[in-house]
Protein backbone atom coordinates (compact mmCIF):
# COMPACT_ATOMS: atom_id res chain seq x y z
CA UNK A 1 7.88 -22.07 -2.26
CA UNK A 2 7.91 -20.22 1.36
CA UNK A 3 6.13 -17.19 -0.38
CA UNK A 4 3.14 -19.11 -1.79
CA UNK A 5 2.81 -20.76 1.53
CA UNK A 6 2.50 -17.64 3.46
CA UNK A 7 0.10 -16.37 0.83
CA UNK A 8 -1.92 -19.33 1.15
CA UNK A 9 -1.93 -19.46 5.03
CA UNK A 10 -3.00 -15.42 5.17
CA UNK A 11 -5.82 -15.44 2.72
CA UNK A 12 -6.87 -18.54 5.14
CA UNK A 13 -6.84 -16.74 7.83
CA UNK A 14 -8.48 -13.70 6.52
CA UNK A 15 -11.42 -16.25 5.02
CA UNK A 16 -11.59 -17.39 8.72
CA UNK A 17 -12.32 -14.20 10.35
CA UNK A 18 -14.85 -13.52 7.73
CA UNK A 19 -16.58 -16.61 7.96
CA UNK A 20 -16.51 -15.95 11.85
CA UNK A 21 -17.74 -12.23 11.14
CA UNK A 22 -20.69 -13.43 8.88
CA UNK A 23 -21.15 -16.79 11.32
CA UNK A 24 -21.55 -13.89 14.47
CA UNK A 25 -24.10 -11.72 12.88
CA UNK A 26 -26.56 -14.75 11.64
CA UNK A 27 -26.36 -16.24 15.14
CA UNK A 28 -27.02 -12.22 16.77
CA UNK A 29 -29.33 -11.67 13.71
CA UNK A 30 -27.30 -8.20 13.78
CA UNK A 31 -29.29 -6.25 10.91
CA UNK A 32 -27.52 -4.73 8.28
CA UNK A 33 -29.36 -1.85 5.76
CA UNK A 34 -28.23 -0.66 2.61
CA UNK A 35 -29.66 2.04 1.58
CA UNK A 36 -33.57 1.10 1.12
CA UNK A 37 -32.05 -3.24 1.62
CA UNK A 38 -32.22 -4.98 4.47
CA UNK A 39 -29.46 -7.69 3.81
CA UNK A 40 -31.37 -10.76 4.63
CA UNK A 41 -29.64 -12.73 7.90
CA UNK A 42 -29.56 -16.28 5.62
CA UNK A 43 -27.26 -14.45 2.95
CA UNK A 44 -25.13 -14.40 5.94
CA UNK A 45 -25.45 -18.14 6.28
CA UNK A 46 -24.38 -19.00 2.90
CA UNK A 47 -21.54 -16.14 3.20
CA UNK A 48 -20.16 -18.32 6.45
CA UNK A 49 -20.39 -21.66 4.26
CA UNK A 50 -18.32 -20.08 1.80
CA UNK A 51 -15.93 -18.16 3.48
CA UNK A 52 -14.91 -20.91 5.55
CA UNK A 53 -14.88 -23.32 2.61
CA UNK A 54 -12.62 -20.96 1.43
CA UNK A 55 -10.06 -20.68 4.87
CA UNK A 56 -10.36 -24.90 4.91
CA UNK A 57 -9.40 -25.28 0.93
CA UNK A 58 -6.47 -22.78 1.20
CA UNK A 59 -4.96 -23.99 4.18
CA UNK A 60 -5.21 -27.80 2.83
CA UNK A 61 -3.76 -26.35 0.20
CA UNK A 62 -0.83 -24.55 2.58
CA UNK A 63 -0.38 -27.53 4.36
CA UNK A 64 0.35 -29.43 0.93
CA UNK A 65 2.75 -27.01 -0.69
């Protein structure tokens, strides 16, 4: 199915650039506020293990279909 493939191999990608985005900011310890929160930098840690858990399982999952 070429269409499930392509979805696959975007939503990768996208997980990718946010585990790259998230991966960035812990290593710059860029801070982020909302409102009266000051995100803490590990969340951003644990947001890189899982977004590129994420971009690995779907394009495993590309590759396969």
């Amino acid at each position: 199915m070429p269409s499930l493939k392509s979805y696959l191999t975007i939503s990768a990608a996208i997980f990718a650039l946010v585990a790259l985005a998230h991966l960035a900011r812990a290593i710059a310890q860029w801070p982020i506020v909302i409102g009266p929160w000051t995100v803490p930098v590990a969340l951003s840690w644990v947001g890189a293990i899982a977004a590129a858990g994420l971009s690995v399982w779907a394009f495993s999952l590309a590759r396969k279909t």
